[in-house]
Protein backbone atom coordinates (compact mmCIF):
# COMPACT_ATOMS: atom_id res chain seq x y z
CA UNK A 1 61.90 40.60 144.60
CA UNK A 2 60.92 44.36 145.55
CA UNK A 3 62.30 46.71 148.06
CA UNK A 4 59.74 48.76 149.80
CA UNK A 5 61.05 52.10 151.17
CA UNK A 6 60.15 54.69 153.03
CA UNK A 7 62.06 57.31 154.34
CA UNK A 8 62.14 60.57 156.67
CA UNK A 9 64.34 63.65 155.92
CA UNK A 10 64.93 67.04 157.41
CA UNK A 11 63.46 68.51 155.02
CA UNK A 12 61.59 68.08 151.58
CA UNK A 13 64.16 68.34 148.66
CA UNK A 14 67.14 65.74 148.88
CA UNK A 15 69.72 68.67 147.27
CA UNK A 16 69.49 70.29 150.57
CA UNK A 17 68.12 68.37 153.13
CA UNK A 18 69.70 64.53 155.12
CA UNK A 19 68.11 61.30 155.72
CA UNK A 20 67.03 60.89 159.64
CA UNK A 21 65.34 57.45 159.89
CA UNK A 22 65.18 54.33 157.14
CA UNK A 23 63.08 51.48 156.93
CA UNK A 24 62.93 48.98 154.08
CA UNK A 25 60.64 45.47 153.41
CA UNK A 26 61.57 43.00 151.45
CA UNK A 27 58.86 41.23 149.58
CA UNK A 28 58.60 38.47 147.29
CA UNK A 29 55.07 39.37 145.67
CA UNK A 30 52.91 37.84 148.05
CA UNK A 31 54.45 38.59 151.70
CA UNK A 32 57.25 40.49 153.01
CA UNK A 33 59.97 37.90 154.08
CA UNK A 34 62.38 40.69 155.82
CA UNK A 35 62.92 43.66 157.27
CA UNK A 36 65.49 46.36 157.90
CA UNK A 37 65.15 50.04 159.70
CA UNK A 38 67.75 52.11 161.77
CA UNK A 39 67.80 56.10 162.95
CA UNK A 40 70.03 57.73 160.84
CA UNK A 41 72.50 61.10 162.27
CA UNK A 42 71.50 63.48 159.22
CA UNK A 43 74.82 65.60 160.81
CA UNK A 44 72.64 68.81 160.89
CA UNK A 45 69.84 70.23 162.90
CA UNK A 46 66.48 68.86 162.68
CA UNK A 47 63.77 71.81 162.54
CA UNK A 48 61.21 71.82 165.05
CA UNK A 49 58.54 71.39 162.43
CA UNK A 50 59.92 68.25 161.32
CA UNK A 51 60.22 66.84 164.89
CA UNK A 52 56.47 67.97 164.95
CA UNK A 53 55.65 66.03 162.11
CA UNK A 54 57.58 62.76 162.52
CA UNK A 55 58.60 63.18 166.19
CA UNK A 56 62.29 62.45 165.40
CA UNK A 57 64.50 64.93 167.69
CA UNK A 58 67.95 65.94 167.93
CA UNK A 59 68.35 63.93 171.04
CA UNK A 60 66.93 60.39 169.28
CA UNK A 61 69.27 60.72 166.46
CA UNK A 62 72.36 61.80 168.58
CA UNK A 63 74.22 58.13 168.82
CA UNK A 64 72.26 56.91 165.21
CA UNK A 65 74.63 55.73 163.03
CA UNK A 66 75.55 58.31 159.75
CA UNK A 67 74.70 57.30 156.43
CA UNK A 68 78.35 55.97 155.44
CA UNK A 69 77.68 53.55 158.11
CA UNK A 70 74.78 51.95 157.27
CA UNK A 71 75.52 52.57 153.36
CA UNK A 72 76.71 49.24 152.60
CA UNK A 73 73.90 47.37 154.01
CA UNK A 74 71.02 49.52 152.42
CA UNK A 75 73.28 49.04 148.72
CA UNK A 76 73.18 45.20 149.23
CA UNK A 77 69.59 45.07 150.52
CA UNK A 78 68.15 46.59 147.38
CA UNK A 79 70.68 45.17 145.02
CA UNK A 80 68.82 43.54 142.24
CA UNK A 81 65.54 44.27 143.19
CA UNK A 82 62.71 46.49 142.38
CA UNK A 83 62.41 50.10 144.38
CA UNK A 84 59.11 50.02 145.58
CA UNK A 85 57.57 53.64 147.47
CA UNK A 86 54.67 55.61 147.66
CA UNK A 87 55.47 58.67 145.31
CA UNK A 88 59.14 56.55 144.73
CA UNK A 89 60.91 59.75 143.55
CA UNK A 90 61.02 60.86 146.50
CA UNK A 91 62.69 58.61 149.19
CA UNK A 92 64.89 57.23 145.65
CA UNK A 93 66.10 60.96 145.40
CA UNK A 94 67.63 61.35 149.16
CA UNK A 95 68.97 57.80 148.64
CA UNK A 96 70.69 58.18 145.44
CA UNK A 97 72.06 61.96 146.31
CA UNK A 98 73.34 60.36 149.66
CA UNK A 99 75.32 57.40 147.58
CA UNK A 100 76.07 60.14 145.31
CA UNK A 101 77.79 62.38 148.13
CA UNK A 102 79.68 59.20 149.03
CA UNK A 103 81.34 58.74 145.65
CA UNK A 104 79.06 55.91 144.63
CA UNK A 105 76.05 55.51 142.21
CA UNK A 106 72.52 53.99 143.32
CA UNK A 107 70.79 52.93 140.35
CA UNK A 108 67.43 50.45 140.63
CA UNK A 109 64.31 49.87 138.44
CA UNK A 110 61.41 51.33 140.62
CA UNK A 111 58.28 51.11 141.03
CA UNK A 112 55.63 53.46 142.77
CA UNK A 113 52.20 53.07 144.46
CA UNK A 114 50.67 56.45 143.96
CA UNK A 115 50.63 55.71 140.17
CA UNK A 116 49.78 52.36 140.88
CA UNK A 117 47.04 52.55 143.30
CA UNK A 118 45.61 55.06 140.53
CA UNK A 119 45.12 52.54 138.02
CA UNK A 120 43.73 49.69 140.50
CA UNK A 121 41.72 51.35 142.54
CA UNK A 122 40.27 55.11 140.30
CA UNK A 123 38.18 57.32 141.61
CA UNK A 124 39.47 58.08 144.89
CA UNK A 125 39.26 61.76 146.42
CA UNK A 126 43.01 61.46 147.47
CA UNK A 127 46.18 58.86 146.81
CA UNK A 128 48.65 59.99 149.55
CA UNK A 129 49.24 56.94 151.76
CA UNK A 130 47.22 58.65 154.81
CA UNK A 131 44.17 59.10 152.81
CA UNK A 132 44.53 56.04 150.45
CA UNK A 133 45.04 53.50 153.30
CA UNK A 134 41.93 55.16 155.22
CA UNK A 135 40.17 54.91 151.93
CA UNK A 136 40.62 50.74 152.03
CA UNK A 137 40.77 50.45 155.54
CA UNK A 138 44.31 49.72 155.81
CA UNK A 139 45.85 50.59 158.89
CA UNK A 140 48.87 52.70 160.06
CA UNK A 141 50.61 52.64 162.79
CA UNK A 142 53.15 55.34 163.61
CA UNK A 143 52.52 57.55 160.77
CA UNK A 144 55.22 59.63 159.34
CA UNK A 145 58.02 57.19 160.97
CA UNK A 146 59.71 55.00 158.29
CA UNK A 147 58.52 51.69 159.59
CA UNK A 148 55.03 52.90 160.09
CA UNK A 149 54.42 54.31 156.56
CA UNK A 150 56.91 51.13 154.88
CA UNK A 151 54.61 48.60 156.49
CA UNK A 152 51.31 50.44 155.14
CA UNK A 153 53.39 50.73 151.66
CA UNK A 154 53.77 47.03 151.58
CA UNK A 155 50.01 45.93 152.81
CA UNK A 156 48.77 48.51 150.13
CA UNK A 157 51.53 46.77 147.93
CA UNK A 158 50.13 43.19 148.50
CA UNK A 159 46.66 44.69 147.45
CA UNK A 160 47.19 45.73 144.72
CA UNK A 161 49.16 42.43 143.01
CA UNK A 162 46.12 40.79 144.67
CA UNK A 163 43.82 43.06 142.52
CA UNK A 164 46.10 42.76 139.68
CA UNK A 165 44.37 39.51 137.73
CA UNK A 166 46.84 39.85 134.46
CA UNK A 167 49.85 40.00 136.85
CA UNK A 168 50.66 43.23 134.66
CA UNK A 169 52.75 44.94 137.45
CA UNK A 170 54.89 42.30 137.87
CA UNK A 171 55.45 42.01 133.94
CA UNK A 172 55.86 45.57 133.98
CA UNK A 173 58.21 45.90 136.64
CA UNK A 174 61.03 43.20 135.06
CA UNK A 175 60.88 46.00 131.91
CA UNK A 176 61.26 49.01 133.80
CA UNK A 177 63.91 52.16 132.83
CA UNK A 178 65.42 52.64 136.06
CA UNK A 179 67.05 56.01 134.89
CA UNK A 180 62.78 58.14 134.86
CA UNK A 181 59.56 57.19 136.71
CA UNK A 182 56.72 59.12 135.17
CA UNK A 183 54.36 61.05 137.33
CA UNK A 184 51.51 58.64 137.84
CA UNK A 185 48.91 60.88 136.22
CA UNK A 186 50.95 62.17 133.10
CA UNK A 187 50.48 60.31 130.01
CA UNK A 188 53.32 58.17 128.72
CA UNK A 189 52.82 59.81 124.91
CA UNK A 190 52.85 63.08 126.74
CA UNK A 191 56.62 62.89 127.77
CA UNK A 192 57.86 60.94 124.75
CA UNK A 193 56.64 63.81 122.45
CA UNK A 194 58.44 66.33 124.03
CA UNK A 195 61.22 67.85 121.92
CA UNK A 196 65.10 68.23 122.82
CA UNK A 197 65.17 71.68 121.82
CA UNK A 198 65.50 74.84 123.62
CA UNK A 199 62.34 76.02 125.21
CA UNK A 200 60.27 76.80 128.38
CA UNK A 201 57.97 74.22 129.23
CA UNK A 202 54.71 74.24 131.54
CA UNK A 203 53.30 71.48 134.08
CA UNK A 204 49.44 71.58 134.43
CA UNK A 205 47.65 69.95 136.85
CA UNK A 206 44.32 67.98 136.71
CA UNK A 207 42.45 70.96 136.19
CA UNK A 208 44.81 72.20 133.30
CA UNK A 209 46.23 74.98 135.71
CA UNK A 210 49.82 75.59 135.40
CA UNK A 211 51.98 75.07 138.53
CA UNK A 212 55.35 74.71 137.49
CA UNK A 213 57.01 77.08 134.62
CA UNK A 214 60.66 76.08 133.38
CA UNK A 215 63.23 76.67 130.61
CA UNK A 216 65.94 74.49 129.32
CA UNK A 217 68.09 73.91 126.55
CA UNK A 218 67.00 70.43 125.89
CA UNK A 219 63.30 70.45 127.07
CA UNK A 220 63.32 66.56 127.42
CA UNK A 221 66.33 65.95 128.96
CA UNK A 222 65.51 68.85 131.58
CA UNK A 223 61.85 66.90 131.91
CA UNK A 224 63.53 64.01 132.86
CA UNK A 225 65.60 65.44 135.19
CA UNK A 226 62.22 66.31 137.42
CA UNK A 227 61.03 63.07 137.17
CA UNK A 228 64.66 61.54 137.94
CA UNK A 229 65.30 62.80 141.58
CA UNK A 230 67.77 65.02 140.30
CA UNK A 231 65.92 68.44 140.63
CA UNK A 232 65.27 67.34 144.59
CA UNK A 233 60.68 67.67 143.75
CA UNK A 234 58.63 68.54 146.74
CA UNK A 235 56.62 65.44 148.10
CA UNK A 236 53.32 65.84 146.45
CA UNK A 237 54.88 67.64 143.08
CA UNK A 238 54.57 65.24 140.78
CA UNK A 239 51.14 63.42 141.90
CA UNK A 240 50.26 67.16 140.67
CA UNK A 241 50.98 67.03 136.52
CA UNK A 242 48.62 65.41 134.43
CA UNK A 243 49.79 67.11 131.64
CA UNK A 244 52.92 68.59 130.09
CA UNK A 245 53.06 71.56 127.45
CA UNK A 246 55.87 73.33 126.06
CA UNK A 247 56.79 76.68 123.41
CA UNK A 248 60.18 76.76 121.28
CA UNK A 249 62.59 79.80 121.64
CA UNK A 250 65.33 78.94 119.48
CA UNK A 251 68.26 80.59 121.86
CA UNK A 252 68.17 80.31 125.59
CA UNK A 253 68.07 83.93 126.55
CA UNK A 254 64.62 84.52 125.26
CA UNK A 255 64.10 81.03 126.89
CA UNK A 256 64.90 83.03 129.93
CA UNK A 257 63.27 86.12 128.83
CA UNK A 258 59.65 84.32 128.38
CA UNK A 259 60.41 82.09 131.83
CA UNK A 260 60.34 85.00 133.89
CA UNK A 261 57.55 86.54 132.73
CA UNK A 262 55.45 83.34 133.06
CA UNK A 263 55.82 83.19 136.27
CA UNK A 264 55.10 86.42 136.83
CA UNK A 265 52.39 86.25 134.55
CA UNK A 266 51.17 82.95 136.05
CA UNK A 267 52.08 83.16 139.57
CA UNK A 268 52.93 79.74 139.51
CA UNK A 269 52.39 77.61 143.21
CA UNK A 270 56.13 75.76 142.34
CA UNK A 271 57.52 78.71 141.12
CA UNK A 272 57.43 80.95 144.16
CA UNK A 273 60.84 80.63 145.04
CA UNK A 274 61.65 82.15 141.71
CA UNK A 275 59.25 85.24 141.51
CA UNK A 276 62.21 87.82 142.26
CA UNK A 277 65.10 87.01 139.95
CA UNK A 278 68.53 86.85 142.63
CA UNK A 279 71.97 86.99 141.89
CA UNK A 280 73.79 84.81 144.22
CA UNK A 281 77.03 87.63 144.20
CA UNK A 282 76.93 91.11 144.29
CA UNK A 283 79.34 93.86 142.61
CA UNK A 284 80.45 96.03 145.92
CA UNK A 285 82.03 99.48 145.62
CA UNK A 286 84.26 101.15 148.44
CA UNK A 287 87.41 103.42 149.08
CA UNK A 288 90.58 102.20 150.63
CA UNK A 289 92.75 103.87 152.89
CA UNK A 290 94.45 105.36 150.11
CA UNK A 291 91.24 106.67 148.76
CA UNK A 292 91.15 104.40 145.94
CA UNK A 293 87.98 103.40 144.50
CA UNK A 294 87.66 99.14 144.84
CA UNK A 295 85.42 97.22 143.30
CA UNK A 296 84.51 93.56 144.58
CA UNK A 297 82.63 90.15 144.89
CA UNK A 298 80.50 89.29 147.81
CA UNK A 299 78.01 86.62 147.77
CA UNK A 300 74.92 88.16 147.92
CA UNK A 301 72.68 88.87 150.88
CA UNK A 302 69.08 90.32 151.15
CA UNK A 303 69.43 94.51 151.88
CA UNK A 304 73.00 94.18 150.49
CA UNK A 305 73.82 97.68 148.91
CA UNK A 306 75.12 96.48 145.83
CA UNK A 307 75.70 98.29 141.99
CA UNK A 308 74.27 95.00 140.56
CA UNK A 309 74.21 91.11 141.35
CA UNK A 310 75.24 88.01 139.06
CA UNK A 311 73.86 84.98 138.72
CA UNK A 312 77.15 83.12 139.98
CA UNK A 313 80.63 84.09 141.20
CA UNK A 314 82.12 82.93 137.66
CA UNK A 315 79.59 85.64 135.55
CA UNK A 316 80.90 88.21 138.29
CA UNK A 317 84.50 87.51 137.69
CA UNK A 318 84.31 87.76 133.79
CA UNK A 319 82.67 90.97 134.28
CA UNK A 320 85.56 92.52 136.77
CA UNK A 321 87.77 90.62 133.94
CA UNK A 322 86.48 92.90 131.00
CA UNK A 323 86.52 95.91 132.81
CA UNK A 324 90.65 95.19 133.62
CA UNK A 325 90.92 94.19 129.49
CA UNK A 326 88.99 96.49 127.88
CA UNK A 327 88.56 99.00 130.18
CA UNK A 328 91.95 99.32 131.81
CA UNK A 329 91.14 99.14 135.53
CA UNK A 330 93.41 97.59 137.68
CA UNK A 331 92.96 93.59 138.30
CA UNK A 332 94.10 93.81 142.31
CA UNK A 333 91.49 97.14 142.81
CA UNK A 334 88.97 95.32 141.29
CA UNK A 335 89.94 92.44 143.41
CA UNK A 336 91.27 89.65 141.35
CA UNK A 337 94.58 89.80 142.21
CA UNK A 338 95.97 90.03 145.18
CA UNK A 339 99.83 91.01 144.94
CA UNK A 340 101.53 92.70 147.92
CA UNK A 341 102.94 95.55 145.23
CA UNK A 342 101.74 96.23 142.09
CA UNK A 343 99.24 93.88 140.13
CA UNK A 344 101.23 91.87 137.57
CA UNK A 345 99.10 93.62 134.37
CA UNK A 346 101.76 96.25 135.43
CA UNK A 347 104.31 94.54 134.47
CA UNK A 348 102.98 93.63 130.82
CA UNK A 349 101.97 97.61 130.70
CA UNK A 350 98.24 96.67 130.75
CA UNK A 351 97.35 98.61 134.23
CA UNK A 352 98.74 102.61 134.25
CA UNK A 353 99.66 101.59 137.92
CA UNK A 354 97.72 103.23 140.20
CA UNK A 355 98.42 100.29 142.48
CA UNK A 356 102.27 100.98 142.55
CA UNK A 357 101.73 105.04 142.64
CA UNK A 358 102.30 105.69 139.19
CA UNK A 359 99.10 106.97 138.38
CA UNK A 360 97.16 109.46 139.94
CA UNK A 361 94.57 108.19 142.05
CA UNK A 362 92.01 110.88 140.93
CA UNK A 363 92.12 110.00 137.68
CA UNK A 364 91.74 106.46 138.01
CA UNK A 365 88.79 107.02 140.06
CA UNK A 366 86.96 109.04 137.11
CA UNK A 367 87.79 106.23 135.05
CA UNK A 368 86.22 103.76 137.75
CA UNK A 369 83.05 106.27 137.64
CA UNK A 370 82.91 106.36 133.93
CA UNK A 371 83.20 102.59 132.97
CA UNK A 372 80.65 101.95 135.26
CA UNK A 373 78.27 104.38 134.21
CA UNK A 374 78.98 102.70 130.84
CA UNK A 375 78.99 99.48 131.50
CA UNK A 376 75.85 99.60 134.27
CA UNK A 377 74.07 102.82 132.77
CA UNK A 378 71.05 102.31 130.66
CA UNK A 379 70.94 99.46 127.57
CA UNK A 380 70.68 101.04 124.32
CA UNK A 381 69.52 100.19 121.10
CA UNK A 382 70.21 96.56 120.31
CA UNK A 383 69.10 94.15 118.06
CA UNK A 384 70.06 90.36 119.32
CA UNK A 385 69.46 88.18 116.92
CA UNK A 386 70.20 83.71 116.85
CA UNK A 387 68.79 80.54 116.37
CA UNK A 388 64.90 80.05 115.65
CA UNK A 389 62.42 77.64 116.43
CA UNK A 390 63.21 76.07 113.05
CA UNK A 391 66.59 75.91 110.59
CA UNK A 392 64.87 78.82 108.67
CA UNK A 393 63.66 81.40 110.72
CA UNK A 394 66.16 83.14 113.27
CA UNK A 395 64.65 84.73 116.56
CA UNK A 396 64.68 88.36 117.66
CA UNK A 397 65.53 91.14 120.60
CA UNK A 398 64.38 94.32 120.09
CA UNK A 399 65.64 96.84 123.16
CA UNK A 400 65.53 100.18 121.67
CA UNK A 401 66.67 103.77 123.24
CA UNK A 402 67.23 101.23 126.33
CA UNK A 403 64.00 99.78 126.63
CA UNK A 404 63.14 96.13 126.26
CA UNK A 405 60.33 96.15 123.50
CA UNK A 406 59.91 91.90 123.23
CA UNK A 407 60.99 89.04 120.94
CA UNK A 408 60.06 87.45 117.95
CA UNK A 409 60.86 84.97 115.19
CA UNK A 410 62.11 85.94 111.84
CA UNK A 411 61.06 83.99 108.41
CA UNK A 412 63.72 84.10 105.90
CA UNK A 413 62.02 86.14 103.35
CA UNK A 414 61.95 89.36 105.88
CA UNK A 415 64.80 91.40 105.95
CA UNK A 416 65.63 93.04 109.26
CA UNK A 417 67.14 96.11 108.12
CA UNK A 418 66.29 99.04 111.22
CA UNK A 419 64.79 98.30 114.87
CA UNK A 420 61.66 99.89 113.21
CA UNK A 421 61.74 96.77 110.94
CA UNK A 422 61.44 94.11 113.71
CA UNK A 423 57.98 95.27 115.24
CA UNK A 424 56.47 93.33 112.22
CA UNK A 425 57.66 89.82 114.28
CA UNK A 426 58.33 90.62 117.80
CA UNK A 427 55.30 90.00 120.37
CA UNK A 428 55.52 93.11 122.91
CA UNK A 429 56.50 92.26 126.50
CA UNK A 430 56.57 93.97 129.83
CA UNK A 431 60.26 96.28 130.62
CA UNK A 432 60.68 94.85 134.37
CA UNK A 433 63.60 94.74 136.82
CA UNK A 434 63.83 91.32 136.56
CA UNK A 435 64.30 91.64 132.56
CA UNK A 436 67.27 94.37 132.71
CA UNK A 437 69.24 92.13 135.01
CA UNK A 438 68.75 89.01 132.37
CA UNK A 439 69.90 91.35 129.59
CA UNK A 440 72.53 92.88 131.58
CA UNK A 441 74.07 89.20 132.71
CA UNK A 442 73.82 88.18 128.80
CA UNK A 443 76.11 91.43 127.97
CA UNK A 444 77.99 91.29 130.28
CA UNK A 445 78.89 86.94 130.16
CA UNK A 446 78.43 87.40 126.10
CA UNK A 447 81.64 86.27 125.00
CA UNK A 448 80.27 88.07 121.58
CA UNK A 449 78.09 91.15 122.40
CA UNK A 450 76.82 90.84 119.38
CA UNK A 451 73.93 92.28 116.70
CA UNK A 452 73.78 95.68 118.29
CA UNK A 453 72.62 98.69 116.02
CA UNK A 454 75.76 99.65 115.06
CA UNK A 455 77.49 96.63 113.97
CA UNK A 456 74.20 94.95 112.49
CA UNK A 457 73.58 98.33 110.55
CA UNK A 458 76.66 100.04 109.44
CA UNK A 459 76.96 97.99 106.32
């Protein structure tokens, strides 16, 4: 027995965006034998474009039902059968990140009609449902509403087991992973001979364009992560990638290092979001009444004033941390405590007190203006060295007198004995913005700061 789905959403990733309107078929392999659709209250405001596009309003979803009410139903209607959608991902995203938000799992072997409408009926100019159904004369009524576009789902379904002589779909489908549905272009051997290594990896499309640029630590496991609902894919993302390539970086900060300048390099259509690197907090400076310098965490905002950003409040808060260890500020200036007297690193003689008047406010704000100048100022020569692509090789870093110069991978016979020595292995890459905040975030969170000149050199 199969499910066909089809949903509509406020928006087109199911990480951010609610379920508005359901509809789902059941059919035996020759006829649908019921039916089920309801509205659906996503509990947040549906866009004007979206009411343009599936003419579902505020007002019509008003007195819908929420998803927790209507949960049980859709779980037993699709229990033990097949997922069925046009571009499945999709609609099985929103449904499994709604069960998921509930405290439940939603796990079904699927099935989807882009890839298999490819395979039955090649050659076609376009395989979304509009064009597809057009293309074999199948109609649609109410398109972009859930019943509309399930009921053309299940007539295209119906011709395509018709079409399918060897009854290989339906041989197919009692096999199926339910955990990754392939894009229905990409190769099978093209996913299975990725590697579970650190990396960045590249989608191509048809014409062997790149669209999508990524890193990971495990380049599989963050493949199948795309292809699992997890990472919330636009609609037509995946009918995109015909083909999957991929480079080793042994360590994930020159993973990081060659993402970024990918995309800039590439100007990747799925990557646009990413072409400015953000930090979601920012490190804020300002003088209290006492004319104490304060530092702070404020998420980050676009024209924020800010001495530099992290990638996420925890990164931020180590940072403020080290500068209270090693550097002696104050925990409650810097804003991680939040005593009504003095901060408690007082007590265990860690802070000189400026909080409880013991020391003298001038002086502590030189020290402010010095650590930071330090600790923000200009990188200087370092040599990061770690993991290679292989057990023998180790990769390198070069930033010398504070510029980034590139990375490169070491074979065991070279010795890396001066900065000088590694511009026989690194590959030269661009000194950008984007590249001294990834360096600064990887000093800064570096539990070990390590392999700079003078500890790599002294000996």
């Amino acid at each position: 027995m199969f499910a066909i789905v089809d949903i509509e959403t406020t928006g087109g990733f199911s990480q951010s965006h609610k379920i508005t309107e359901i509809a789902i078929l059941i059919h035996d392999g020759e006829k649908v034998v019921d039916t089920f659709e309801t509205l659906i209250h996503p509990e947040r405001y549906i866009s004007p474009h979206i009411t343009m596009l599936t003419g579902i309003s505020n007002e019509m979803v008003k007195n819908a039902p929420k998803f927790y009410e209507v949960a049980k139903e859709i779980f037993l209607l699709t229990q033990d059968k097949i997922f069925v959608a046009h571009n499945v991902n999709f609609d099985y995203s929103f449904l499994k990140q709604e069960f998921s938000q509930l405290g439940g799992e939603f796990e079904r072997k699927r099935l989807c009609t882009v890839k298999m409408a490819r395979k039955t009926f090649p050659g076609l100019k376009s395989y979304s449902l509009g064009r597809l159904c057009e293309s074999l004369g199948i109609p649609i009524h109410n398109r972009h509403r859930a019943m509309g576009d399930a009921s053309a789902t299940a007539t295209l379904f119906s011709r395509i087991i018709a079409a399918d002589e060897n009854k290989n779909i339906l041989k197919t489908a009692t096999r199926l992973n339910p955990g990754c549905t392939l894009p229905p272009s990409l190769p099978s051997e093209v996913y299975k001979n990725l590697p579970f290594a650190t990396g960045v990896y590249y989608f191509h499309d048809e014409q062997g364009k790149v669209i999508y640029v990524g890193k990971a630590k495990e380049i599989r496991k963050r493949v199948q992560q795309h292809f699992s609902g997890a990472a919330g894919a636009k609609i037509d993302f995946q009918e995109r990638i015909y083909n999957i390539t991929y480079r080793l970086t042994g360590t994930e900060l020159i993973a990081l290092l060659l993402e970024r300048n990918e995309i800039k390099r590439l100007w990747t259509f799925y990557n646009r979001m990413q072409k400015t690197l953000r930090g979601t907090h920012a490190l804020l400076e300002y003088v209290d009444g006492n004319g104490i310098r304060r530092l702070g965490l404020r998420p980050s905002k676009n024209g924020m004033q800010s001495l530099t950003t992290f990638k996420n409040f925890q990164e931020g808060r180590r940072f403020l941390q080290r500068l209270c260890d090693e550097d002696g500020l104050c925990p409650k200036c810097c804003g991680l405590q939040h005593a009504s007297g003095a901060c408690f690193d007082y007590s265990l003689h860690k802070c000189r007190g400026v909080c409880a008047g013991k020391e003298d406010k001038n002086e502590y704000n030189e020290r402010v203006g010095s650590t930071l100048a330090l600790r923000l100022g200009e990188l200087e020569t370092h040599v990061i060295m770690g993991a290679g692509r292989n057990d023998e090789e180790k990769s390198v870093v070069l930033i010398e007198q504070g510029g980034y110069k590139g990375f490169g991978f070491c074979p065991p016979e070279k010795k890396i004995e001066t900065p000088r020595d590694c511009y026989d292995v690194i590959e030269s890459y661009p000194d950008t913005p984007d590249v001294r905040k990834i360096l600064r975030w990887y000093f800064s969170s570096s539990q070990e700061v390590s392999d700079s000149l003078e500890e790599n050199f002294s000996s």
